[in-house]
C-alpha atoms as a PDB file:
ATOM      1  CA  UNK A   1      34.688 108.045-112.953  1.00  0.00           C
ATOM      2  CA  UNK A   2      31.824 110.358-111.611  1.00  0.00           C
ATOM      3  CA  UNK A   3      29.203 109.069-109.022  1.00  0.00           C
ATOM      4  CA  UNK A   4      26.825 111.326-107.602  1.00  0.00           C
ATOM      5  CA  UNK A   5      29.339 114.720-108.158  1.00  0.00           C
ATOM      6  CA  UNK A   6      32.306 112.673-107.032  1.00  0.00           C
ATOM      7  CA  UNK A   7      34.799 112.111-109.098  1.00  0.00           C
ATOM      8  CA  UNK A   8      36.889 108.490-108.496  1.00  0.00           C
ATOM      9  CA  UNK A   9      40.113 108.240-108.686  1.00  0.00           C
ATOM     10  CA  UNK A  10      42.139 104.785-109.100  1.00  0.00           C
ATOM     11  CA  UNK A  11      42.536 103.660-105.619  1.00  0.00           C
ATOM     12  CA  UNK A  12      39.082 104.404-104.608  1.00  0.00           C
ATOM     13  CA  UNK A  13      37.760 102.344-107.055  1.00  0.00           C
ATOM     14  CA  UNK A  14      39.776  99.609-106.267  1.00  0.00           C
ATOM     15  CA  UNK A  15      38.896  99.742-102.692  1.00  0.00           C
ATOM     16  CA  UNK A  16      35.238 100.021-103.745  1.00  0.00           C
ATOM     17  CA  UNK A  17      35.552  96.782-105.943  1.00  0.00           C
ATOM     18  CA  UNK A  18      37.676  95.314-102.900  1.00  0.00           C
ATOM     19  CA  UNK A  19      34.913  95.693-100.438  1.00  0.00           C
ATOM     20  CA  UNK A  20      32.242  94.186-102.361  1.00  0.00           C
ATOM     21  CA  UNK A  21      34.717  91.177-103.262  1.00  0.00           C
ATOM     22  CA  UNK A  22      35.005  90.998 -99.558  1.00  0.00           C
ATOM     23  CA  UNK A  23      31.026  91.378 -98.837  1.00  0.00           C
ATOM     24  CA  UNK A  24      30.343  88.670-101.470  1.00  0.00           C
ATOM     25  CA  UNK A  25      33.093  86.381-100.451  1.00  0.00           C
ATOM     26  CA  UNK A  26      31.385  86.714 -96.600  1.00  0.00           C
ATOM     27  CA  UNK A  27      28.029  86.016 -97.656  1.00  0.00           C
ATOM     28  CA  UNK A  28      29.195  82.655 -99.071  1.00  0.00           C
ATOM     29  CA  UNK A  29      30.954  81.946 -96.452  1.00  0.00           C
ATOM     30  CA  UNK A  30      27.704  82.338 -94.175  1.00  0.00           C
ATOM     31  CA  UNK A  31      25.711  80.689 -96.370  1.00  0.00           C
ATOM     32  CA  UNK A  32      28.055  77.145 -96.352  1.00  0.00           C
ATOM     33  CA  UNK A  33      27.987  77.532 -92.581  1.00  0.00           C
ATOM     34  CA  UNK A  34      24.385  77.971 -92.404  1.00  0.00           C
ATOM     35  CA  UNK A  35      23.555  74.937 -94.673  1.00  0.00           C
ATOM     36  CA  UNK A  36      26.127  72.677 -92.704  1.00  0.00           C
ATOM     37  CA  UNK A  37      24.459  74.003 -89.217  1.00  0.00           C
ATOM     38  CA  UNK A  38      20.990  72.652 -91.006  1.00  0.00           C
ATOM     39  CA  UNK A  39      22.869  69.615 -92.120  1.00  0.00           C
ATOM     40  CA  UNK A  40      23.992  68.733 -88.522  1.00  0.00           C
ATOM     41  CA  UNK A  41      20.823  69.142 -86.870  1.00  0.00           C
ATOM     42  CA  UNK A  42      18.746  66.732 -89.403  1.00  0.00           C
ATOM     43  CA  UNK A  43      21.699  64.107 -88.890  1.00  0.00           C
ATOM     44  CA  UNK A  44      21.860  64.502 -85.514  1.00  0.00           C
ATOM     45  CA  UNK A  45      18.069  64.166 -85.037  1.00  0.00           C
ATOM     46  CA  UNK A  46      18.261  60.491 -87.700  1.00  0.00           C
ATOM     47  CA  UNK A  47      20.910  59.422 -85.563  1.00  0.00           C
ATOM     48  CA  UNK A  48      18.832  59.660 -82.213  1.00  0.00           C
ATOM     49  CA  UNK A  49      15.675  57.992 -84.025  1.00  0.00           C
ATOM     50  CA  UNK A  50      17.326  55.661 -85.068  1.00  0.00           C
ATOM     51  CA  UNK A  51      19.330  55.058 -81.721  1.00  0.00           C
ATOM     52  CA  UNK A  52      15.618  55.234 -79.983  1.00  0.00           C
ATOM     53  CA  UNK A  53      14.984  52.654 -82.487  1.00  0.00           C
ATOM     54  CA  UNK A  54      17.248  50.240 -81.858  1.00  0.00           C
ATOM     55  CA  UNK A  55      16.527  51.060 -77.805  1.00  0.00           C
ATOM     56  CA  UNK A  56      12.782  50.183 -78.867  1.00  0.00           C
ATOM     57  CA  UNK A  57      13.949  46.863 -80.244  1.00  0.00           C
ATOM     58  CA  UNK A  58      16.155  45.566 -77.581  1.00  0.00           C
ATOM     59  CA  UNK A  59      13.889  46.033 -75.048  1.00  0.00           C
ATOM     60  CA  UNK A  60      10.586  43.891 -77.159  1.00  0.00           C
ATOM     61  CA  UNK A  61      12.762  40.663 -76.242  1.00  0.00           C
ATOM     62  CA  UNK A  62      10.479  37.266 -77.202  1.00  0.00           C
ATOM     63  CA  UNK A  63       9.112  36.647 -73.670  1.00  0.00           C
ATOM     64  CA  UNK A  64       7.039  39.788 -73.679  1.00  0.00           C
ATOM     65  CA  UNK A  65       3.576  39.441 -75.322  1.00  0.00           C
ATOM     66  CA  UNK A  66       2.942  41.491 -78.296  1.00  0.00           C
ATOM     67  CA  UNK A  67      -0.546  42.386 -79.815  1.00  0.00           C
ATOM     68  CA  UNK A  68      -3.882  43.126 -78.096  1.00  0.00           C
ATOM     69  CA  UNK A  69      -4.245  39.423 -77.031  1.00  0.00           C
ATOM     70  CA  UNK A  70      -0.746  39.266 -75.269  1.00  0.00           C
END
């Protein structure tokens, strides 16, 4: 095989098809950890909402007045 005046032999190929195996199995791998780093954010940010949430709620017991006319 001939690429750009140099001729290939064998082994170089197989390195060549080795490092792109290599590049495309790392840029998969970056990818899942990328989408689980996004994935732990928006839970973590539901979780304290909802935690804030329930905070909000405990702390309206029935004694306290509600509504513009208390």
């Amino acid at each position: 095989m001939t690429l750009f005046g140099r001729t290939f032999d064998g082994t170089e190929i197989a390195s060549l098809v080795s490092m792109l195996l290599v590049l495309a199995l790392w840029i998969a791998v970056w990818r899942g950890n990328r989408r689980e780093t996004d994935w732990l954010k928006s839970w973590n940010a539901q979780r304290k909402a909802r935690r804030e949430a329930e905070i909000a709620a405990e702390s309206g017991g029935p004694g306290e007045p509600r509504g513009p006319w208390g």
